[in-house]
Protein backbone atom coordinates (compact mmCIF):
# COMPACT_ATOMS: atom_id res chain seq x y z
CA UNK A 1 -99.92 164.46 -159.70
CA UNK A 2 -102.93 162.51 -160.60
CA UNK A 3 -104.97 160.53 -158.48
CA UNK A 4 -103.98 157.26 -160.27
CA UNK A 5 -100.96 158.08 -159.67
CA UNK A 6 -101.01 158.54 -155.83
CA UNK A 7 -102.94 155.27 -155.77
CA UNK A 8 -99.96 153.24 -157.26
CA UNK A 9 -97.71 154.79 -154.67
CA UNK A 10 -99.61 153.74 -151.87
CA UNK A 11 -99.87 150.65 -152.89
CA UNK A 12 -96.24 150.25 -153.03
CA UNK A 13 -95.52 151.91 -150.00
CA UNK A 14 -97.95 149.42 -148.62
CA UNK A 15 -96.72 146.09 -150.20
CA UNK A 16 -92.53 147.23 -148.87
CA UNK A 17 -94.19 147.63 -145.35
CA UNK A 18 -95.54 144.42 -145.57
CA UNK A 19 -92.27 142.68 -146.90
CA UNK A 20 -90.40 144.19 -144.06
CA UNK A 21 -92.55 143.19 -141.50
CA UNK A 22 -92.43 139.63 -143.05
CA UNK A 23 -89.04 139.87 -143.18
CA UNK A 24 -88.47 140.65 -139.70
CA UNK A 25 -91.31 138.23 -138.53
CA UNK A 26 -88.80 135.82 -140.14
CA UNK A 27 -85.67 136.62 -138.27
CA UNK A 28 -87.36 136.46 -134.99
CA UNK A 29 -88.39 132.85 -136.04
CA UNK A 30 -85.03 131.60 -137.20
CA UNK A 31 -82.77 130.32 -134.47
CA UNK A 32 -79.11 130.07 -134.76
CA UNK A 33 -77.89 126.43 -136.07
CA UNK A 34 -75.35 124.63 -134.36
CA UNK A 35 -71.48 125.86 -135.37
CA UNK A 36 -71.07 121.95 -137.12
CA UNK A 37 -73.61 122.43 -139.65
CA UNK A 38 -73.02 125.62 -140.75
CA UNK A 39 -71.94 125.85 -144.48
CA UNK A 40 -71.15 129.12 -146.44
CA UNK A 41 -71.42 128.93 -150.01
CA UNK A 42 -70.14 132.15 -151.82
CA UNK A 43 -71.29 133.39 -155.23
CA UNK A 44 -69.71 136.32 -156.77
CA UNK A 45 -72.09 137.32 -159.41
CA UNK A 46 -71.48 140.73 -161.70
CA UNK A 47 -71.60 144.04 -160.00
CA UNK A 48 -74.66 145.42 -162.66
CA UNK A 49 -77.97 144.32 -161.98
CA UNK A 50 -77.14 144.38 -157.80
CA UNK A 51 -79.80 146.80 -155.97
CA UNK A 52 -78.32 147.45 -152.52
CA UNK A 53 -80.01 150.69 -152.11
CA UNK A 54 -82.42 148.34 -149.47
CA UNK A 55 -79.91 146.68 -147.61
CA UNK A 56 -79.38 147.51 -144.10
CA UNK A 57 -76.86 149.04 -142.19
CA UNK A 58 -76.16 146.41 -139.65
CA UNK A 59 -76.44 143.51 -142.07
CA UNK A 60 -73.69 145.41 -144.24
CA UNK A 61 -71.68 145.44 -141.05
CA UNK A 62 -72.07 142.41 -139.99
CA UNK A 63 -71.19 140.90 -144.14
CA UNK A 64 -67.81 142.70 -143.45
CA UNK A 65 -67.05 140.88 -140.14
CA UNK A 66 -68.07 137.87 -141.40
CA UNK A 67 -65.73 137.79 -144.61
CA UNK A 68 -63.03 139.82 -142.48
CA UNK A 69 -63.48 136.77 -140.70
CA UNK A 70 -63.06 134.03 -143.07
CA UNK A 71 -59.95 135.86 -144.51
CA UNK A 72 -58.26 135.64 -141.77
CA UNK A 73 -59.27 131.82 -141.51
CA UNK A 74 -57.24 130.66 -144.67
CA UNK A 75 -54.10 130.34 -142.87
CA UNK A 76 -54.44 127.31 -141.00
CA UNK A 77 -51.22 127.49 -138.36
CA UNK A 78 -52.21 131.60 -137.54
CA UNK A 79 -56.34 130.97 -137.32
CA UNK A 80 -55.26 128.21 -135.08
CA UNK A 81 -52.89 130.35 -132.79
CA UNK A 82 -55.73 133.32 -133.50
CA UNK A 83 -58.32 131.37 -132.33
CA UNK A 84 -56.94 130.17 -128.91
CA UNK A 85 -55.72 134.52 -128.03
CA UNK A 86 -59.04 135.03 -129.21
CA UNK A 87 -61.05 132.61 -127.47
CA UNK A 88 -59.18 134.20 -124.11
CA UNK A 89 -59.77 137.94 -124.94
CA UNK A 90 -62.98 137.47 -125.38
CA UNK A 91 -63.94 135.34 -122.55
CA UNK A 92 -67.15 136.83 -121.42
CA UNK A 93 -67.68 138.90 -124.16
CA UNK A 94 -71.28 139.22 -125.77
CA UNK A 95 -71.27 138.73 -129.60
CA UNK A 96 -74.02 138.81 -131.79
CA UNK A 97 -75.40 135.69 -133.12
CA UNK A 98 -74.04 136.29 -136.94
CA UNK A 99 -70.55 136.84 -135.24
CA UNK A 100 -70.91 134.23 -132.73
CA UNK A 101 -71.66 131.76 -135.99
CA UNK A 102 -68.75 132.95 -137.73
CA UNK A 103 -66.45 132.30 -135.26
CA UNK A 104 -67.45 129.06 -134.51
CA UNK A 105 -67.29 127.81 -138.03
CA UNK A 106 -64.28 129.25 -138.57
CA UNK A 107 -62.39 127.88 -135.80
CA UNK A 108 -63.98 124.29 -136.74
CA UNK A 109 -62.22 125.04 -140.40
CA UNK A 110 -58.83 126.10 -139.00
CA UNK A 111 -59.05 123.09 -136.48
CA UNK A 112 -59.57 120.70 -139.90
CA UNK A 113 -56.73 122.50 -142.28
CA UNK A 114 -54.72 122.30 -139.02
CA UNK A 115 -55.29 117.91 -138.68
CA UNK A 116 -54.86 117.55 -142.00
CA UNK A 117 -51.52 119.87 -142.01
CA UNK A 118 -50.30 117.69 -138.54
CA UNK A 119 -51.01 114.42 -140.90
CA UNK A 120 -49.06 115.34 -143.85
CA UNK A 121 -45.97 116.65 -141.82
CA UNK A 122 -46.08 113.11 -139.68
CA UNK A 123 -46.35 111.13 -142.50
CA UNK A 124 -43.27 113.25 -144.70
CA UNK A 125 -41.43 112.93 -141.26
CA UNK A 126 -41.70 109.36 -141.50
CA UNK A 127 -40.73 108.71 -145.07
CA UNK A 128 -37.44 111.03 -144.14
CA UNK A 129 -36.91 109.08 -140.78
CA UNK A 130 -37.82 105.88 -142.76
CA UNK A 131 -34.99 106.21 -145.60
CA UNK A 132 -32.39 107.26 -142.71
CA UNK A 133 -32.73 104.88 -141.32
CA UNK A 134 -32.16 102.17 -143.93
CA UNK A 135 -29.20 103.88 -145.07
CA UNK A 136 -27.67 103.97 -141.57
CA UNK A 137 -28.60 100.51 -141.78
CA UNK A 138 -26.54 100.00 -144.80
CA UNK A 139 -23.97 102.55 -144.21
CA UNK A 140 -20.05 101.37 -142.63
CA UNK A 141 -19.43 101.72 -139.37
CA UNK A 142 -18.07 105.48 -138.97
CA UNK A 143 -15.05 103.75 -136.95
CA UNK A 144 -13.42 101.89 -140.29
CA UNK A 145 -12.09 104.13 -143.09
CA UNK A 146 -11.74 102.84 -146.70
CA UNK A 147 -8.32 102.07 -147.96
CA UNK A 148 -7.27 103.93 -150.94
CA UNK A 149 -7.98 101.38 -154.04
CA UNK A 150 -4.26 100.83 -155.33
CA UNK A 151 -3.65 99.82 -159.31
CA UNK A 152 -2.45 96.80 -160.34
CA UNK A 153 1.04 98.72 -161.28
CA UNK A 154 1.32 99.96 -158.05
CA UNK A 155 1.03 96.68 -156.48
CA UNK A 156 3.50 95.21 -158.39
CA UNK A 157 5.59 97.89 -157.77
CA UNK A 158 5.17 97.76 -154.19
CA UNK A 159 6.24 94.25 -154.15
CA UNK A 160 9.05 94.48 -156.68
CA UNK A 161 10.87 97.42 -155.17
CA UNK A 162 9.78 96.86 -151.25
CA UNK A 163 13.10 95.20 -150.33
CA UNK A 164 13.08 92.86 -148.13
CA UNK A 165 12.63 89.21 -148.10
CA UNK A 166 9.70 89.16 -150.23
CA UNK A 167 11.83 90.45 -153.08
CA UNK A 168 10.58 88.73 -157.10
CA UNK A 169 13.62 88.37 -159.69
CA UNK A 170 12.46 88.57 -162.81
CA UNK A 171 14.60 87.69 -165.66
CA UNK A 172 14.25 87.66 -169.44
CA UNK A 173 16.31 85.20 -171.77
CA UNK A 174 17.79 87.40 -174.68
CA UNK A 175 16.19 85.65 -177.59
CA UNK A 176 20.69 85.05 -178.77
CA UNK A 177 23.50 86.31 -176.75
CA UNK A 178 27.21 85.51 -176.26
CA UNK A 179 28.06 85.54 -171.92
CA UNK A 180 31.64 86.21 -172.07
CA UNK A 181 32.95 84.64 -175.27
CA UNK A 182 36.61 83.71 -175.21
CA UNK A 183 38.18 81.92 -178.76
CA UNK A 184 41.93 81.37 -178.24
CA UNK A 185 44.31 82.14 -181.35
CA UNK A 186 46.38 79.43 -183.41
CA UNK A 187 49.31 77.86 -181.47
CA UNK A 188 48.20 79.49 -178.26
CA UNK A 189 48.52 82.60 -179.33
CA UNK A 190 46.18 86.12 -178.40
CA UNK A 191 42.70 85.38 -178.04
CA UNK A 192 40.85 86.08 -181.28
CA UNK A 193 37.49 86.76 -178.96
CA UNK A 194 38.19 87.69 -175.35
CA UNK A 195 34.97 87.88 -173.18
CA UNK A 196 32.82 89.24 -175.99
CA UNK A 197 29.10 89.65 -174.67
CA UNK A 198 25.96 91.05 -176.03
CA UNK A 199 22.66 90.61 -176.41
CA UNK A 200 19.45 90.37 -179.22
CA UNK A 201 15.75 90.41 -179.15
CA UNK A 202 13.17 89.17 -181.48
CA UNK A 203 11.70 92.05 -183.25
CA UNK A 204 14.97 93.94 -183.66
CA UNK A 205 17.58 94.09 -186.01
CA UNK A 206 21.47 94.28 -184.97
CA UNK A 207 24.63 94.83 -186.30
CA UNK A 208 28.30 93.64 -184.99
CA UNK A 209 30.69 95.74 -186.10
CA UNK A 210 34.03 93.82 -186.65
CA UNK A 211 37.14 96.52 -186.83
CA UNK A 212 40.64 95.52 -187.43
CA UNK A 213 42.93 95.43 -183.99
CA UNK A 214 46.57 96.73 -184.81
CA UNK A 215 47.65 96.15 -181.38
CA UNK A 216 46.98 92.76 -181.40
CA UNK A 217 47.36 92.31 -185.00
CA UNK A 218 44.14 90.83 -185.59
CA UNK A 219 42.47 91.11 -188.77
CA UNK A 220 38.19 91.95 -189.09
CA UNK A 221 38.20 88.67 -191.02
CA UNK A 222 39.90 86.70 -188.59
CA UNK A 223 36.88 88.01 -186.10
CA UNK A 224 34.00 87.52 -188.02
CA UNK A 225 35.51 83.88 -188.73
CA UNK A 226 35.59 83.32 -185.44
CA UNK A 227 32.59 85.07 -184.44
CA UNK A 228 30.66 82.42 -187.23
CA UNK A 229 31.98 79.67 -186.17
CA UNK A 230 31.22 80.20 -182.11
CA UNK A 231 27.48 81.62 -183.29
CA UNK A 232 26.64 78.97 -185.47
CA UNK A 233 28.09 76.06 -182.94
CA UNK A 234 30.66 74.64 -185.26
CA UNK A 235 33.27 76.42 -182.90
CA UNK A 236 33.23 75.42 -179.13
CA UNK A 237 34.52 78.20 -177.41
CA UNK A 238 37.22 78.29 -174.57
CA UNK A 239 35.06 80.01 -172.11
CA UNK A 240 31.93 81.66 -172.09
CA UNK A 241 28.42 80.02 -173.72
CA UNK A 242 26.35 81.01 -176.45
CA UNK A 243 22.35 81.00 -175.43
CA UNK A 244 19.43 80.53 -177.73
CA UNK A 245 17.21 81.97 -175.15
CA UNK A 246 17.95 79.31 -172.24
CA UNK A 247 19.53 76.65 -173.96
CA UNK A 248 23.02 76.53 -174.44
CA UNK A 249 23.63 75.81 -178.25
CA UNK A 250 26.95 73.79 -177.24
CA UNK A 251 24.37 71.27 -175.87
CA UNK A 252 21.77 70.86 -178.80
CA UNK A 253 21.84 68.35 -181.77
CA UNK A 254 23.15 70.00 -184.78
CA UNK A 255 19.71 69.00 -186.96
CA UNK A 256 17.81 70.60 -183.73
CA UNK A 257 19.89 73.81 -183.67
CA UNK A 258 20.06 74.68 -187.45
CA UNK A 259 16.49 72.77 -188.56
CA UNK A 260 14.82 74.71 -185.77
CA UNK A 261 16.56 77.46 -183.92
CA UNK A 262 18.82 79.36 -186.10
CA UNK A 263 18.63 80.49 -189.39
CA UNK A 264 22.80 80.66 -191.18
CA UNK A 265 23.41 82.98 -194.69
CA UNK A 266 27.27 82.38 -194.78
CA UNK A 267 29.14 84.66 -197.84
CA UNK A 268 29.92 81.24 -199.66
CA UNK A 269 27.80 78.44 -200.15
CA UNK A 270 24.79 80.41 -199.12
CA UNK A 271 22.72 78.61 -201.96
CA UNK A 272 22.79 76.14 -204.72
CA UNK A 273 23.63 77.81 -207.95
CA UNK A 274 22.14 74.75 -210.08
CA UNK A 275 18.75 74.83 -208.30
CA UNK A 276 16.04 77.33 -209.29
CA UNK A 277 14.94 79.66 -206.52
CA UNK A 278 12.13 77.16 -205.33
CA UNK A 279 14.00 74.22 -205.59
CA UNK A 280 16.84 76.07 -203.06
CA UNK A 281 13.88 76.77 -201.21
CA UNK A 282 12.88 73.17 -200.83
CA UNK A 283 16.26 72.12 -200.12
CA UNK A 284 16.70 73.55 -197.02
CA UNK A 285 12.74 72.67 -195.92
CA UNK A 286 13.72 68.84 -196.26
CA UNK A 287 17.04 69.08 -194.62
CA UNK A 288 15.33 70.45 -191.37
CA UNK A 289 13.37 67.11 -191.15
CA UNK A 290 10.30 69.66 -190.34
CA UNK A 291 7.14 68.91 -190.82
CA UNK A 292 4.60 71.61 -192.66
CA UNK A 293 0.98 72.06 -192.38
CA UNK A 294 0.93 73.16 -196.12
CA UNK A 295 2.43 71.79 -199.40
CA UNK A 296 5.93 72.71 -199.03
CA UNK A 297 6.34 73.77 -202.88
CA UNK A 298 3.13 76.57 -201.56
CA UNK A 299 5.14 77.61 -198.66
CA UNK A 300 8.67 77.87 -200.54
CA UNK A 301 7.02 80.27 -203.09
CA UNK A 302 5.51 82.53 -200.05
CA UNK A 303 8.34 82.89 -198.42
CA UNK A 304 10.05 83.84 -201.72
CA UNK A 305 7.67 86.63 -201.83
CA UNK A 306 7.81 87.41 -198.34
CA UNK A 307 11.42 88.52 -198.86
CA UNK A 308 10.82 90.69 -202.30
CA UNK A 309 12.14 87.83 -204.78
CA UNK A 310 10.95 89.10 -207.95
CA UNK A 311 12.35 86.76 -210.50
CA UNK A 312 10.92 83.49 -211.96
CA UNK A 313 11.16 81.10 -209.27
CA UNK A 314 11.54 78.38 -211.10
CA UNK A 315 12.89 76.85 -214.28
CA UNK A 316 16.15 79.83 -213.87
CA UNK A 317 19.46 78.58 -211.70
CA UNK A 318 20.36 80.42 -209.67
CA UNK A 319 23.94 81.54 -210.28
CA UNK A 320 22.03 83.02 -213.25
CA UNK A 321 20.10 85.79 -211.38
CA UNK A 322 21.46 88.57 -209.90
CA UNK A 323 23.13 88.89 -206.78
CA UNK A 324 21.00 90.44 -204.73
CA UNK A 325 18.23 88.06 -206.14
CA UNK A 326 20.69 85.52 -205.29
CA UNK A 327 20.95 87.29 -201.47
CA UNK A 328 17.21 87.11 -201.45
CA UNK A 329 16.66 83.81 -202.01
CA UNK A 330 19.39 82.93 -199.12
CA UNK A 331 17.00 84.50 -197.00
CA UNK A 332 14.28 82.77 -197.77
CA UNK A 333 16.44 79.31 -197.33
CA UNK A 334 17.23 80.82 -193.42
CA UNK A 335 13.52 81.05 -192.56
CA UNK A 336 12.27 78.65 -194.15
CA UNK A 337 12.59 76.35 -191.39
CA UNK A 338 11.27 78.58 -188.73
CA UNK A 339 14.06 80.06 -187.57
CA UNK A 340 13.78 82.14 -184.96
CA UNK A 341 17.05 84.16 -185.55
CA UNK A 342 19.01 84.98 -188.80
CA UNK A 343 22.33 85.06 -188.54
CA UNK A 344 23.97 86.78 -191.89
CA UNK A 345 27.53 87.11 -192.79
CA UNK A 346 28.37 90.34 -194.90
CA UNK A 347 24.98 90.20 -196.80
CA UNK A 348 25.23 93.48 -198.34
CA UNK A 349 29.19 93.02 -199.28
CA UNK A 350 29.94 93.04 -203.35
CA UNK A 351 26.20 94.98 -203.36
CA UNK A 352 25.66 98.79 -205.07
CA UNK A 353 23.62 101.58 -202.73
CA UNK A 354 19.85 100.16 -204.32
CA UNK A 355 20.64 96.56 -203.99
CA UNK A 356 21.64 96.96 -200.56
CA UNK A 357 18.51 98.84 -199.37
CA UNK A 358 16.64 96.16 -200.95
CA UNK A 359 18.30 93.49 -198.86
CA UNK A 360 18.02 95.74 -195.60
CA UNK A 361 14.56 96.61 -196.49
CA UNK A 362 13.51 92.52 -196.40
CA UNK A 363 15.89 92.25 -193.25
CA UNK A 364 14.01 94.81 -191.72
CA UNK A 365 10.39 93.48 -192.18
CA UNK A 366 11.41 90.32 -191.19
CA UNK A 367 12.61 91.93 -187.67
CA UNK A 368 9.66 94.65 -187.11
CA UNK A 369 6.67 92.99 -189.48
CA UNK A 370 7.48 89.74 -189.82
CA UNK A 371 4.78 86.44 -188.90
CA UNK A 372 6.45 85.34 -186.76
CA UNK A 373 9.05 88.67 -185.92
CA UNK A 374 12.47 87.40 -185.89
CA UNK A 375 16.06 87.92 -184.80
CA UNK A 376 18.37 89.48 -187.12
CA UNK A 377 22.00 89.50 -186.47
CA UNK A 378 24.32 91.11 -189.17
CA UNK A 379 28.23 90.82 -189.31
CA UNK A 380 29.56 93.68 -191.08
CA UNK A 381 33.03 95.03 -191.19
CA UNK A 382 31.17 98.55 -192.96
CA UNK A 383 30.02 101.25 -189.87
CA UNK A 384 27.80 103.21 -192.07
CA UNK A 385 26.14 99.30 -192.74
CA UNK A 386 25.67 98.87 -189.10
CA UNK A 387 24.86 101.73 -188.02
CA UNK A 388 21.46 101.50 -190.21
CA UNK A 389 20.39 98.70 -187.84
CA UNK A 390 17.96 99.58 -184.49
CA UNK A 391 21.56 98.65 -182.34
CA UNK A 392 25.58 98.29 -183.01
CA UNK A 393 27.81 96.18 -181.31
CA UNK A 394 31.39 96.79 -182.17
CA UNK A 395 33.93 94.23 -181.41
């Protein structure tokens, strides 16, 4: 080795020696801080470039204790239990200063997580114990329990079919019904009706089926004669009372009952063959001393449609149309005062299969479709007639 060489290693040899001794001049001048204003500030920089060939043994030992430490610090509930078995164990126990400082500033950390943690929990404990108690405060007294809710049906039922003295009778007037009809015979003779009773809705169509009674000998005719005559009011019968809902028809003005209540298609005179259909129309309109919101000619050629008159409707008598045109415009005389029910005597008699579907087809829209729906009350002496209507009475 050269002598220039040797020189340069001296003179590092000399300048470490002097470093150390400065460094350790240093140490022995620096006195431990107070535990409060100790800070750590850790930098974790990359493992290249680090030259720990110079560090010393006890400073790497005491690095370890310190982070080995701090670790065990981030738990705030254990370094707080930690710190109080430790503080015990090691009562009188000599620690070096860089241990001594460690300790101190971590049981100054745990004692801050550990307020802080203590602060949050009060302070979630009293939003919980705060919305308790407003809903105790709002809540029913445990003592009452809520009633089942019961429906309006079941109400009503319970008061309808409770018994007792709280009892509701409801009744509904039949919209036309006979209450035990009695029409004696000619020169006190059999009864031609004895206690007939039924009864008829709006929005229905009925049939009364009129057979022939050999044992008494009386005829279907002489039935359905009588039968007109009681339904229509000319006939007062012996016992018994015919309703128009809750008026007895025996007891109401003749204009009243057949301008206003009851709508008549008798087999003869049902119409007036020298009139046109509108005219017949208008015939019947004036006789019920009605008055109309709209020009009666207007209304007589609606309700002329309504019932499926397809013919000219005026200018043509009517004895010159068919006869179930003829039938139609009948039917169109019977509501056109606002009749509530139709009463109709054979209106399908002298008719082939299609003409009498076409009268039963108008019946039936009057009864199920009609503005307003009416009564329809058919006298037949046919069962396969009366058994096309929604209900059959035979008499």
């Amino acid at each position: 080795m050269s002598e220039k060489n040797e020189q340069e290693l001296s003179k590092d040899e000399a300048l470490k020696n002097t470093a150390g001794a400065g460094l350790m001049a240093s140490k022995d001048a620096i006195k431990p801080a107070p535990a409060d204003s100790i800070q750590f500030s850790v930098i974790f920089d990359d493992a290249d470039g680090l030259d720990l060939e110079g560090a010393d043994d006890a400073d790497d030992n005491a690095s370890g204790d310190i982070y080995s430490i701090m670790a065990s610090a981030e738990s705030a509930a254990d370094v707080a239990e930690a710190s109080d078995a430790t503080a015990e164990d090691n009562a009188g126990a000599e620690l070096s200063e860089a241990e001594a400082d460690a300790l101190a500033s971590a049981d100054t950390s745990a004692a801050a997580t550990k307020r802080n943690a203590d602060r949050v929990n009060e302070t979630l404990n009293l939003a919980k114990s705060g919305g308790k108690d407003e809903l105790v405060e709002h809540a029913a007294p445990a003592s009452k329990t809520a009633e089942p809710t019961m429906t309006l049906a079941s109400r009503i039922d319970r008061v309808l079919v409770g018994g007792g003295a709280d009892d509701i009778l409801l009744k509904t007037y039949p919209t036309f019904a006979l209450n035990k009809v009695t029409v004696p015979g000619a020169k006190g003779k059999i009864n031609v009706l004895d206690s007939v009773e039924f009864a008829c809705y709006v929005g229905h169509a009925y049939a009364l089926l009129i057979t022939d009674d050999p044992d008494s000998g009386l005829t279907a005719d002489t039935k359905r004669r009588a039968l007109m005559g009681v339904m229509s009011g000319l006939v007062q019968p012996k016992s018994g009372t015919v309703m128009n809902k809750s008026a007895n028809i025996a007891e109401l003005e003749p204009v009243d009952l057949r301008g206003h209540r009851l709508g008549i298609v008798p087999q003869l005179h049902a119409v007036q063959p020298d009139l046109d259909a509108e005219q017949n129309v208008l015939y019947a309109m004036n006789a019920s001393n009605r008055n109309f919101l709209k020009p009666k000619p207007v209304i007589a050629r609606e309700l002329l449609t309504k019932v499926g008159f397809s013919e000219a409707t005026s200018g043509v008598a009517v004895s010159k149309l068919p006869v179930v045109q003829q039938r139609l415009v009948a039917i169109a005389r019977a509501i056109s005062t606002e009749a509530e029910v139709l009463i109709l005597d054979e209106p399908t008699r002298g008719l082939n299969v299609d003409d009498t579907v076409t009268v039963f087809a108008a019946l039936a829209k009057l009864a199920h479709s009609g503005d307003p729906k009416h009564c329809i009350i058919v006298l037949t002496a046919s069962r396969e007639i009366a058994e096309a209507a929604d209900q059959m009475f035979e008499i």
